[in-house]
Protein backbone atom coordinates (compact mmCIF):
# COMPACT_ATOMS: atom_id res chain seq x y z
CA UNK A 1 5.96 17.44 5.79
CA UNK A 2 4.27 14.89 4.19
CA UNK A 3 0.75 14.78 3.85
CA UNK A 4 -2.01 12.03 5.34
CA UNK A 5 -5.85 11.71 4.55
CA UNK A 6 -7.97 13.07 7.06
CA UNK A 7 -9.18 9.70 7.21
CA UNK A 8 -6.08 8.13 8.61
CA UNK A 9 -7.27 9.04 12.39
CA UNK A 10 -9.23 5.64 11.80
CA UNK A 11 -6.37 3.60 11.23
CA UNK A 12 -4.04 1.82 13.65
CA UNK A 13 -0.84 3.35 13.67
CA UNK A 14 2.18 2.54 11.67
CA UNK A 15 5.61 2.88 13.26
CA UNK A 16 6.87 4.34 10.45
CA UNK A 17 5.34 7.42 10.98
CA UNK A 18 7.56 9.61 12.41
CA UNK A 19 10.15 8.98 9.48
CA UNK A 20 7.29 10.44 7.84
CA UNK A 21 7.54 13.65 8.92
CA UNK A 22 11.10 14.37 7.71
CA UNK A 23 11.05 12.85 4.22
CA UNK A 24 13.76 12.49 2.24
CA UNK A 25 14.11 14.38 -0.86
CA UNK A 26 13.90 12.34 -3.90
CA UNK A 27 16.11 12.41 -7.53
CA UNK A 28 15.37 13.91 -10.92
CA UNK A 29 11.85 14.54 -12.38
CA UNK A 30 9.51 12.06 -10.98
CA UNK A 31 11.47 12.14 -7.44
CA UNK A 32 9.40 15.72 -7.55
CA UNK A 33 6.58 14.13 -8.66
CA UNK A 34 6.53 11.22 -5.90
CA UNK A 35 7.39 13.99 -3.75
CA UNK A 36 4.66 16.55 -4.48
CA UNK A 37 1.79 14.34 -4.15
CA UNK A 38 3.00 12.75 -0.84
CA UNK A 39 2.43 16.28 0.08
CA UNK A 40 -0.85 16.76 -1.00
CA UNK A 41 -3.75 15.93 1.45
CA UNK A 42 -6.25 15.93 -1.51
CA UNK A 43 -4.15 12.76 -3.15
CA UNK A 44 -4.06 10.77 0.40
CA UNK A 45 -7.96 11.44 0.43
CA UNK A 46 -8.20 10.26 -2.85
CA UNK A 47 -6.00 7.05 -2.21
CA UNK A 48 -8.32 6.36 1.05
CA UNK A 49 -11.57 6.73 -0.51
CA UNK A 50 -10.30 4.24 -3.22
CA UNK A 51 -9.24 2.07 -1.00
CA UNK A 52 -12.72 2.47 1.33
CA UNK A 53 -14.34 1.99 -2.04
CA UNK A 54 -12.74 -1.04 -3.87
CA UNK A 55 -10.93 -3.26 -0.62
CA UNK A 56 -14.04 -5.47 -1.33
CA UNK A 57 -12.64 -6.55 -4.34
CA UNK A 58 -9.34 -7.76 -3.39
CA UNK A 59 -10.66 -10.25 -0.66
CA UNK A 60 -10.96 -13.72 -0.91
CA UNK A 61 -9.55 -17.21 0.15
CA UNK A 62 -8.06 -17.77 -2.74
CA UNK A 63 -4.98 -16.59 -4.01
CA UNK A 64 -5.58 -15.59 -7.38
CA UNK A 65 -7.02 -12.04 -7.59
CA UNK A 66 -10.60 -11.55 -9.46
CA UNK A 67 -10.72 -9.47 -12.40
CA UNK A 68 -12.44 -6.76 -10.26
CA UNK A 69 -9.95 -6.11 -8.45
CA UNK A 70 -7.65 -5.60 -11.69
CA UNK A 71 -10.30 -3.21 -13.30
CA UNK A 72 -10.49 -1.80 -9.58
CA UNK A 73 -6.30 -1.35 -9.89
CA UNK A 74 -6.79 0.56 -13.34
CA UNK A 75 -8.94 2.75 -11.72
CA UNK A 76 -6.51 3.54 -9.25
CA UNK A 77 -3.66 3.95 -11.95
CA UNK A 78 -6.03 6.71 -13.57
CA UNK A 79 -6.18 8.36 -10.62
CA UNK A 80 -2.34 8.68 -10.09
CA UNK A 81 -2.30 9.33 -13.99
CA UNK A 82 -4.67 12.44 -13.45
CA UNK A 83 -2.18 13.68 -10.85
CA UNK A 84 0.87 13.12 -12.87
CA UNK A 85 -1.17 15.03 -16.29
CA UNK A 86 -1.45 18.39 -13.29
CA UNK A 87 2.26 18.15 -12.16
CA UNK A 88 3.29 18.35 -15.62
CA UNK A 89 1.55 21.10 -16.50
CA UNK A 90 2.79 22.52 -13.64
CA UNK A 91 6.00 21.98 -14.81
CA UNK A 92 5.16 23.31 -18.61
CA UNK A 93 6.76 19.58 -19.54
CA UNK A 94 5.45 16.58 -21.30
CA UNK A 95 4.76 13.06 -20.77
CA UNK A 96 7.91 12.39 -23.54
CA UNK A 97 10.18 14.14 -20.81
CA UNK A 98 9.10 12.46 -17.76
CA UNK A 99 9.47 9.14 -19.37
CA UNK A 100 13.02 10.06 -20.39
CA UNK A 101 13.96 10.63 -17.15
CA UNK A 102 12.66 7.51 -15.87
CA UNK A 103 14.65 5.50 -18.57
CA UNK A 104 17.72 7.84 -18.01
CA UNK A 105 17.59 6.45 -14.10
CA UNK A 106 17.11 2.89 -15.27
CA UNK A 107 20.05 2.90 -17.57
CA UNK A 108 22.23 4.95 -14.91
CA UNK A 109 25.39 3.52 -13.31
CA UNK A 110 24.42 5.22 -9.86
CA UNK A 111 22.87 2.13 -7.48
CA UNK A 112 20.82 4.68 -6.05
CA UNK A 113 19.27 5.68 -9.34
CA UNK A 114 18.53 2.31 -10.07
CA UNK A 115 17.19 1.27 -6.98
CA UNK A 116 14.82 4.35 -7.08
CA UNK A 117 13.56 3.33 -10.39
CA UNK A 118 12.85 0.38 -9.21
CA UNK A 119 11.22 1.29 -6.48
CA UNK A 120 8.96 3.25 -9.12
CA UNK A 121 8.32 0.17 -11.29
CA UNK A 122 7.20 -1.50 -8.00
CA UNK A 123 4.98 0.86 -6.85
CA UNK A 124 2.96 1.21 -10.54
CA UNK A 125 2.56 -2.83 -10.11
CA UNK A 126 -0.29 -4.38 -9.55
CA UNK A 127 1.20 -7.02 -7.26
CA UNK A 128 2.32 -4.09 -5.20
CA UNK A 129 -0.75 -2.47 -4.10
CA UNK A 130 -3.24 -6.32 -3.89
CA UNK A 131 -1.56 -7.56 -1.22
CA UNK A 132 -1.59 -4.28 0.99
CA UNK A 133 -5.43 -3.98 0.40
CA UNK A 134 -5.95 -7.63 0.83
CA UNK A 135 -4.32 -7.78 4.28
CA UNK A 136 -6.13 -4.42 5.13
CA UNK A 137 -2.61 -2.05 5.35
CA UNK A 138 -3.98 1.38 4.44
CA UNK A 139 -1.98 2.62 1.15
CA UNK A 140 -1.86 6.27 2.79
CA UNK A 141 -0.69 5.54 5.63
CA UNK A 142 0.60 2.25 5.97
CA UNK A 143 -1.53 1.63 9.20
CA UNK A 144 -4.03 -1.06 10.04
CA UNK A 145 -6.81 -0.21 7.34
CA UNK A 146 -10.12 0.47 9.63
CA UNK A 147 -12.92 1.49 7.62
CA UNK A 148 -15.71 -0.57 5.89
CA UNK A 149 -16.26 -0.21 2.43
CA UNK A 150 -19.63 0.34 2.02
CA UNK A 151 -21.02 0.56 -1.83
CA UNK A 152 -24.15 1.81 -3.32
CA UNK A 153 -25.85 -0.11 -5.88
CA UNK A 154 -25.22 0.49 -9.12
CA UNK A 155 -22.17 0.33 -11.42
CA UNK A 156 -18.75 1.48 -11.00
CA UNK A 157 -16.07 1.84 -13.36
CA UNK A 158 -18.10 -0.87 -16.12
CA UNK A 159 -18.90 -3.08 -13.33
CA UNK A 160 -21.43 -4.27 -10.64
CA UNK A 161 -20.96 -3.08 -7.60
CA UNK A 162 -22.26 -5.02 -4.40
CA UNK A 163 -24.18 -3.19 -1.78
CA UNK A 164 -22.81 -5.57 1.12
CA UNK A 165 -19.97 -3.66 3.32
CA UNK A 166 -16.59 -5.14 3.36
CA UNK A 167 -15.31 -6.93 6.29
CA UNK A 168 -12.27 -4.94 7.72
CA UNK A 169 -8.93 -7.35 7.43
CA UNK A 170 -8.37 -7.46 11.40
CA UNK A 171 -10.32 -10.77 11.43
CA UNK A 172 -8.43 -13.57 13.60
CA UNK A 173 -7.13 -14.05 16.85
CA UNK A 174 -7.95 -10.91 19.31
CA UNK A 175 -4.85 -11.62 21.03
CA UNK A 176 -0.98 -11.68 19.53
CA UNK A 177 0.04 -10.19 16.32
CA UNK A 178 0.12 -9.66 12.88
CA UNK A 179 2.46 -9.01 10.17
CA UNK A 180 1.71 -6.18 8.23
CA UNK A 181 3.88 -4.56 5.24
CA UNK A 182 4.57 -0.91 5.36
CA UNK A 183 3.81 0.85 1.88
CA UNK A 184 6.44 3.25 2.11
CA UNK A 185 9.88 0.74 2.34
CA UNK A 186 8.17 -2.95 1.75
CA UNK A 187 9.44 -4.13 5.01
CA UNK A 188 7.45 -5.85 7.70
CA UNK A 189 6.42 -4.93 10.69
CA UNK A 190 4.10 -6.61 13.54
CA UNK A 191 0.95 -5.31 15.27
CA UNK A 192 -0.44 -6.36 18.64
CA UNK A 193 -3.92 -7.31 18.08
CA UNK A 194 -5.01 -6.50 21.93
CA UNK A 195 -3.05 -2.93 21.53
CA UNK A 196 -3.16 -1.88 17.67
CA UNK A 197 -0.88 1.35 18.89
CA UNK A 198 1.52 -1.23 19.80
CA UNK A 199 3.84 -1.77 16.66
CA UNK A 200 7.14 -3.19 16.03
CA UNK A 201 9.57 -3.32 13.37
CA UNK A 202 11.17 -6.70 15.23
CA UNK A 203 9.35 -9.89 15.47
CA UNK A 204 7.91 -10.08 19.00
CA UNK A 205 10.00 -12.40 20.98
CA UNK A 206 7.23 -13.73 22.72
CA UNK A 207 5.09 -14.38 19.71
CA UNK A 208 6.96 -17.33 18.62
CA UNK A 209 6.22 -16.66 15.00
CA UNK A 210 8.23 -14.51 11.62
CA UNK A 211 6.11 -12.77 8.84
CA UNK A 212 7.94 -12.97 5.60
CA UNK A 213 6.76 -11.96 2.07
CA UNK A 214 6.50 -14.23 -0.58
CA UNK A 215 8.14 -13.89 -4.00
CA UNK A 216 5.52 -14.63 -6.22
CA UNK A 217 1.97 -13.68 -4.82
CA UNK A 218 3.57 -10.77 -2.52
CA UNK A 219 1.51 -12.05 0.30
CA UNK A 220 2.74 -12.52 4.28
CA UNK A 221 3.46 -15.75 5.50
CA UNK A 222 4.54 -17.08 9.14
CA UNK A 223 7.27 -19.28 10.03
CA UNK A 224 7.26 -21.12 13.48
CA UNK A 225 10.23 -19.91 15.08
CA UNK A 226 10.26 -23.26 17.13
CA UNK A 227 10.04 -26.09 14.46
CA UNK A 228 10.11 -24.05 11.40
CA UNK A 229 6.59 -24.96 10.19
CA UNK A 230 4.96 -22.22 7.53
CA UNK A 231 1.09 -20.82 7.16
CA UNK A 232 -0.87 -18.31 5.12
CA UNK A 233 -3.13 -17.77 8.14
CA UNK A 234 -2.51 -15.24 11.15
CA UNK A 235 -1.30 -18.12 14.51
């Protein structure tokens, strides 16, 4: 089965999570890859305390991402790097291999190897995982992210950190819902913000309101399903 941090007991649930529990095998090298550290319980701790850690950076009104968050992304990237350098050994393969097999699926003729590479090059991309900590989905789990990020002085990866916790992404409207985006397929789904174990993959009907993604800044948006009207803010 596929593995969860401890952590994710804090988080509201995701309804994707029983498809969790029967994943489907994935293609080639770095399907074993993806596959071996969604099975490890010490990488989904990792991913949570990153998140706990650095969510502070990616908040903001405006829609531009500060640079922290970028050098907060890199550290992330190392982290997944570090796991990749251990699988390989593993494996008693290089990094010249792995790479081959990533441009072997990218220049195949099978859909399915394409659309898993490209599910790769999404999930390495910055504009993947800043939206998903922005609107507080938790990258383990895909559930409503719960816990405040609370820093100690200092530095952190070359940068000042702030000592001020971070406000949890569930601000708005205590009754209703909101869109959130599931890390595992992209898609949207909708939680009740009176009942957080009350998810849907189907916009509520009596919501009156659609959560798509944008193209270009990967962030949800809602459509009034009345008059058609759009806004960055939770109705």
């Amino acid at each position: 089965p596929l593995a969860m941090s401890s952590r994710c007991s804090e988080c509201s649930p995701n309804p994707n999570a029983r498809a969790r529990s029967k994943p489907q095998e994935l293609p080639g090298l770095p399907g074993q890859f993806f596959m071996w550290i969604k099975r490890s319980s010490a990488f989904m701790d990792g991913l949570y305390t990153w998140q706990q850690d650095n969510a502070h950076h990616f908040q903001g009104a405006a829609e531009e991402f500060p640079i922290t968050a970028t050098l907060a992304y890199n550290e992330l990237m190392e982290f997944i790097d570090g796991y990749l350098e251990i699988f390989l050994e593993k494996q008693g393969i290089g990094e010249n291999e792995f790479s081959q097999a990533l441009e072997a699926f990218q220049s195949s003729d099978d859909p399915y190897l394409k659309k898993f590479f490209s599910l790769i090059a999404k999930k390495t991309d910055f504009t993947h995982w800043a939206p998903l900590v922005r609107q507080g989905t938790c990258i383990c789990c895909g559930g409503g992210f719960r816990a405040l990020a609370t820093t100690v002085s200092g530095t952190q990866s070359g940068y000042a950190v702030s000592t001020l916790p971070t406000a949890t992404c569930d601000a708005g409207p205590k009754s209703g819902w909101i869109g959130r985006i599931d890390p595992s397929t992209g898609a949207v789904y909708y939680e009740n913000l009176a009942d957080p174990s009350n998810t849907t993959w189907e916009p509520p009907s009596d919501w009156g309101w659609i959560a798509h993604i944008d193209p270009d800044s990967g962030k949800l948006y809602y459509q009034n399903t009345s008059d058609g009207t759009t806004t960055w803010e939770v109705p």
